[in-house]
N, C-alpha and C. Protein backbone atom coordinates (compact mmCIF):
# COMPACT_ATOMS: atom_id res chain seq x y z
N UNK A 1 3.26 -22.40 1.65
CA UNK A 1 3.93 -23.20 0.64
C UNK A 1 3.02 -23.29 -0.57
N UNK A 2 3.40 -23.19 -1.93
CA UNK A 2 2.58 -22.87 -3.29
C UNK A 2 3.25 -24.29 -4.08
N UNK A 3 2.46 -24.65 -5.18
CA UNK A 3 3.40 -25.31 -5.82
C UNK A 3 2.84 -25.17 -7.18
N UNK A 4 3.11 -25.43 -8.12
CA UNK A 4 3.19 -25.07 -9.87
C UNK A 4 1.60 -26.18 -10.22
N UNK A 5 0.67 -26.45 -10.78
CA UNK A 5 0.18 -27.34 -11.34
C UNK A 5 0.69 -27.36 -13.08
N UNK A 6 0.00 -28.22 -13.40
CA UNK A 6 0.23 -28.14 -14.94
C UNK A 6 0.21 -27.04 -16.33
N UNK A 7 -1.18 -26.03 -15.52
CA UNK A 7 -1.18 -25.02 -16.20
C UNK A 7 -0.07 -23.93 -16.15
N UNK A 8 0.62 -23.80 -14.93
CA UNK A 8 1.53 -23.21 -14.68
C UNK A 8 0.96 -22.11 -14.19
N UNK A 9 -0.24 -22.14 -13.18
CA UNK A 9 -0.92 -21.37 -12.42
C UNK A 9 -0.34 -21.73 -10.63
N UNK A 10 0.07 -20.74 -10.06
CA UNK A 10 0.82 -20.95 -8.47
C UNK A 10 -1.02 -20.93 -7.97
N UNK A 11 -0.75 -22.21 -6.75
CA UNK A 11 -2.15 -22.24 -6.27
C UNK A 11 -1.77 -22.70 -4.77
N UNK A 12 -2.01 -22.04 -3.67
CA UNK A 12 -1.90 -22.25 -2.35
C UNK A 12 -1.87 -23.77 -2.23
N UNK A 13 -0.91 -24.23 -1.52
CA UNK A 13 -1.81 -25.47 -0.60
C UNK A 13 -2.55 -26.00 -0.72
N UNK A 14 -3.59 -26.67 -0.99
CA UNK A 14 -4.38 -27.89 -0.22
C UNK A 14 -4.99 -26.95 -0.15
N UNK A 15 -5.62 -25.87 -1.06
CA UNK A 15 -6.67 -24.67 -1.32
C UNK A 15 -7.79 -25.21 -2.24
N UNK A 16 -6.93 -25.21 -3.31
CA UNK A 16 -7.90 -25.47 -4.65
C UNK A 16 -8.18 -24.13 -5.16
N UNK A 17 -8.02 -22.97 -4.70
CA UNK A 17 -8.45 -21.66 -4.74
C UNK A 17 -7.51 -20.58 -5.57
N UNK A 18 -8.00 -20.08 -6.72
CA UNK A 18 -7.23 -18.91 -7.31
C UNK A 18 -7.25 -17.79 -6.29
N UNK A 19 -7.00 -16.87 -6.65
CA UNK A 19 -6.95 -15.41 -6.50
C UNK A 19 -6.59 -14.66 -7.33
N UNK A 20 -7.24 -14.01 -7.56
CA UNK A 20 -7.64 -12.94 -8.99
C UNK A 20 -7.37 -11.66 -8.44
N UNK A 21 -7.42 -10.53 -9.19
CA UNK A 21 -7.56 -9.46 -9.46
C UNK A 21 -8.38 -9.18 -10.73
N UNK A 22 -9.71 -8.65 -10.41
CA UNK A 22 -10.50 -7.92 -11.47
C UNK A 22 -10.26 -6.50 -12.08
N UNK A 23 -10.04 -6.00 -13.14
CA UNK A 23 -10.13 -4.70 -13.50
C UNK A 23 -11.39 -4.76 -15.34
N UNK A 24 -11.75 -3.28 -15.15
CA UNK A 24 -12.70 -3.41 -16.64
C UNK A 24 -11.90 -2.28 -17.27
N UNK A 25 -11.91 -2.44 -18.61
CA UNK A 25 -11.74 -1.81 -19.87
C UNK A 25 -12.99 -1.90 -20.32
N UNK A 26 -13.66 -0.55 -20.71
CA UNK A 26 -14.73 -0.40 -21.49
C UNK A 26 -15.74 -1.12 -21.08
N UNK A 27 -16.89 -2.33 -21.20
CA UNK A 27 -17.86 -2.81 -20.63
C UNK A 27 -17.26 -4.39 -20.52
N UNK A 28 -15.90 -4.26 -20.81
CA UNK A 28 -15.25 -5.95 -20.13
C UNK A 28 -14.69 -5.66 -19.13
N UNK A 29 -15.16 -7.22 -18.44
CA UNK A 29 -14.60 -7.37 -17.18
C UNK A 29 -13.43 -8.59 -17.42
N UNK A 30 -12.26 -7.98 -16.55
CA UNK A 30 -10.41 -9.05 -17.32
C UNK A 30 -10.28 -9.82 -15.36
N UNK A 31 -9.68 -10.49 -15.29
CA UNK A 31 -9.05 -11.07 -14.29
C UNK A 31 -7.17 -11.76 -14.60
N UNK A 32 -6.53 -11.60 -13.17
CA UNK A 32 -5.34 -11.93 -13.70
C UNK A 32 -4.69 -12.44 -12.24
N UNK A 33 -4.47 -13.34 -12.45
CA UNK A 33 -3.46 -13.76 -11.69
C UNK A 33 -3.05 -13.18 -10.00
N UNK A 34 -3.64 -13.29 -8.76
CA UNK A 34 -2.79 -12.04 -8.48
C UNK A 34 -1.18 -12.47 -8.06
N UNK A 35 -0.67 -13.29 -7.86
CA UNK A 35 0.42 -13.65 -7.55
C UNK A 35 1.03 -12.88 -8.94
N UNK A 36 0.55 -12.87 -10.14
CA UNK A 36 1.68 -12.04 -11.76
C UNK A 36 1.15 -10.64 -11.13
N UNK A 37 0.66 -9.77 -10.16
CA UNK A 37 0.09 -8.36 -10.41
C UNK A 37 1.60 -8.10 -9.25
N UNK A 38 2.71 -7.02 -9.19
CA UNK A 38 3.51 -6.50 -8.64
C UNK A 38 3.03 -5.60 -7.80
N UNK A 39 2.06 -4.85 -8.15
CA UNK A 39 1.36 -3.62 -7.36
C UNK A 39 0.75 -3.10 -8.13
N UNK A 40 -0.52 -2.73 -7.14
CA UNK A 40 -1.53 -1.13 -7.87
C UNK A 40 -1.19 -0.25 -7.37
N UNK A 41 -1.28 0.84 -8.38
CA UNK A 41 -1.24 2.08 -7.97
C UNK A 41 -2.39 3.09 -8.41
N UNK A 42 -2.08 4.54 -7.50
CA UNK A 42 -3.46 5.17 -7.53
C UNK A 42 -2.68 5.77 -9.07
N UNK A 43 -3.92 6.17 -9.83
CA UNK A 43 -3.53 7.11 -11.14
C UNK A 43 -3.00 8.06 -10.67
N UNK A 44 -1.66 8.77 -11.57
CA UNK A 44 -1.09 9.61 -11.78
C UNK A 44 -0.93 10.12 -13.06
N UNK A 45 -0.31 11.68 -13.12
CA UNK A 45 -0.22 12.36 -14.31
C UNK A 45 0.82 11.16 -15.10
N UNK A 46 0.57 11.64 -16.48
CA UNK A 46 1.23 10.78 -17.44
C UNK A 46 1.74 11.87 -18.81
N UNK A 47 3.05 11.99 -18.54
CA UNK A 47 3.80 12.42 -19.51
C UNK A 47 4.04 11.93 -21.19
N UNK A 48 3.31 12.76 -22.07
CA UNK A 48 3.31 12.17 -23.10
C UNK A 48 4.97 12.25 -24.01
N UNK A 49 4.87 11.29 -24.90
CA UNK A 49 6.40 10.89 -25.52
C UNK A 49 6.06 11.26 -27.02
N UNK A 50 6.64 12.00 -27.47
CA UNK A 50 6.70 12.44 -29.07
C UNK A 50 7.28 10.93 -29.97
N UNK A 51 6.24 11.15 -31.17
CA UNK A 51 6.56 9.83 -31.53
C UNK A 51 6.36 8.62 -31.39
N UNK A 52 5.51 8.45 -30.46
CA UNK A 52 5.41 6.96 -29.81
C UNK A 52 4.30 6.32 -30.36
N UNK A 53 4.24 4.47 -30.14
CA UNK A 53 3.48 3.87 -30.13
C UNK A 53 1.90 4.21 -30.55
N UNK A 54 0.68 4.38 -30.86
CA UNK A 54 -0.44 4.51 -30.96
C UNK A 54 -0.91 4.05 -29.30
N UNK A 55 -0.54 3.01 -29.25
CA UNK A 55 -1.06 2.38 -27.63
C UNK A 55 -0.37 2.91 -26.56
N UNK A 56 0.40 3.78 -26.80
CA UNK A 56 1.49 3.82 -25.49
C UNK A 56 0.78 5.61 -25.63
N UNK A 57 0.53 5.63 -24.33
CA UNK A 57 0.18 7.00 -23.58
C UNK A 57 1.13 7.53 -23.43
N UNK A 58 2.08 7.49 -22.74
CA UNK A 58 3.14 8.04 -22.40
C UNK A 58 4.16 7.03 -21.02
N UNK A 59 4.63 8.42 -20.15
CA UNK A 59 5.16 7.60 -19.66
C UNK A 59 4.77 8.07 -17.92
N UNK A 60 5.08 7.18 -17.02
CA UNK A 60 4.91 7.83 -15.92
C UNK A 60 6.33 7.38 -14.73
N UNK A 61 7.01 8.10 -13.88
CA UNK A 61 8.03 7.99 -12.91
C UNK A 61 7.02 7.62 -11.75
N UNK A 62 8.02 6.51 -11.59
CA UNK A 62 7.49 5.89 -9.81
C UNK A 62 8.43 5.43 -9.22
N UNK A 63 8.97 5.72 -8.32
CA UNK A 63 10.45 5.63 -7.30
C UNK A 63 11.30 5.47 -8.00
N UNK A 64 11.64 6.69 -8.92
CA UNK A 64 12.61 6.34 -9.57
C UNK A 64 13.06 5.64 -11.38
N UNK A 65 11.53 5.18 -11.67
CA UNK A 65 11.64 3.97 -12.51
C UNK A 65 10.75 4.84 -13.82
N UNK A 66 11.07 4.63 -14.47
CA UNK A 66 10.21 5.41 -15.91
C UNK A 66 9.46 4.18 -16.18
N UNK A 67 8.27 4.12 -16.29
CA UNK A 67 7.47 3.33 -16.58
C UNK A 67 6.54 3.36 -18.04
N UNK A 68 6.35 2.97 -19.06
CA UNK A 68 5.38 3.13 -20.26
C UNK A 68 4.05 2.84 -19.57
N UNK A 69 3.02 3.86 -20.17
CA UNK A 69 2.07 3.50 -20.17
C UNK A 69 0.71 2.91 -21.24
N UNK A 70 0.30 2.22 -21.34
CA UNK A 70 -0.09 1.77 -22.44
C UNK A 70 -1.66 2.10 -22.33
N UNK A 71 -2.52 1.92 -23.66
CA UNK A 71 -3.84 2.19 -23.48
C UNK A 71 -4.31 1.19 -23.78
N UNK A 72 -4.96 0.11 -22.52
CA UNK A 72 -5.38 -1.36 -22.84
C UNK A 72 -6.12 -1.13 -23.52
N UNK A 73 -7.40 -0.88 -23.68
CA UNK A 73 -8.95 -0.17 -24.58
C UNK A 73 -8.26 -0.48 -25.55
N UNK A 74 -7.26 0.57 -26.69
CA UNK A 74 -6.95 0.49 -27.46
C UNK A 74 -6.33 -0.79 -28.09
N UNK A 75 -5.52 -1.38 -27.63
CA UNK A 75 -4.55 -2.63 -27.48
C UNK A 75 -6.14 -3.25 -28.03
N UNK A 76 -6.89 -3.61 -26.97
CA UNK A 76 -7.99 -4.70 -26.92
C UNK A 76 -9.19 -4.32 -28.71
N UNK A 77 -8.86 -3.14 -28.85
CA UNK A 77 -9.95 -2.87 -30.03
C UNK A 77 -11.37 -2.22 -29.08
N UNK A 78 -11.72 -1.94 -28.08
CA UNK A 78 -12.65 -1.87 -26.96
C UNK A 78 -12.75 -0.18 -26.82
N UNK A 79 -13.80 0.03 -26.72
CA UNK A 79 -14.11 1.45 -26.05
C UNK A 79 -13.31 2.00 -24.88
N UNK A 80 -13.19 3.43 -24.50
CA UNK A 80 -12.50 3.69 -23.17
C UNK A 80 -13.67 3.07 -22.09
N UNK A 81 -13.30 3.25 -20.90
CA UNK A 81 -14.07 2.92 -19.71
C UNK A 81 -14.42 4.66 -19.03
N UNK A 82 -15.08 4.47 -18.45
CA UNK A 82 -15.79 5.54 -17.95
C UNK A 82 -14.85 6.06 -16.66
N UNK A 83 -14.54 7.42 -16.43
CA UNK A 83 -13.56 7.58 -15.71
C UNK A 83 -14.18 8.15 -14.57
């Protein structure tokens, strides 16, 4: 059972306890929510889109679903991360 506090952060029970998910862009380290994360996935090829966005890589298919991909780095103003 979860319930809402004020921030509008979902927090277990009688926890007191977040749960995060860490990922880095460039030499920052981000955290998020994990109850807002839907799923990770492993990298896949990414189809680029003529015309598009500056931030938007392209696009990638996953069961079905055309997905945008975006380039956080860029978005953020931040260096790439080391691959």
């Amino acid at each position: 059972m979860s319930k809402v506090n004020q921030g509008n952060i979902l927090l277990e029970s009688g926890t007191n306890e977040l749960e995060i998910v860490l990922f880095s862009v460039g030499n920052s380290t981000f955290g998020i929510n994990v109850l807002k994360v839907r799923e990770i996935i492993n990298p896949m090829p990414v189809t680029e889109t003529p015309n598009g966005h500056k931030h938007v890589e392209g696009i990638i298919r996953l069961r079905q679903e055309v997905i945008p991909v975006d380039n956080l780095a860029e978005v953020l103003n931040l260096p790439k991360s080391q691959s």
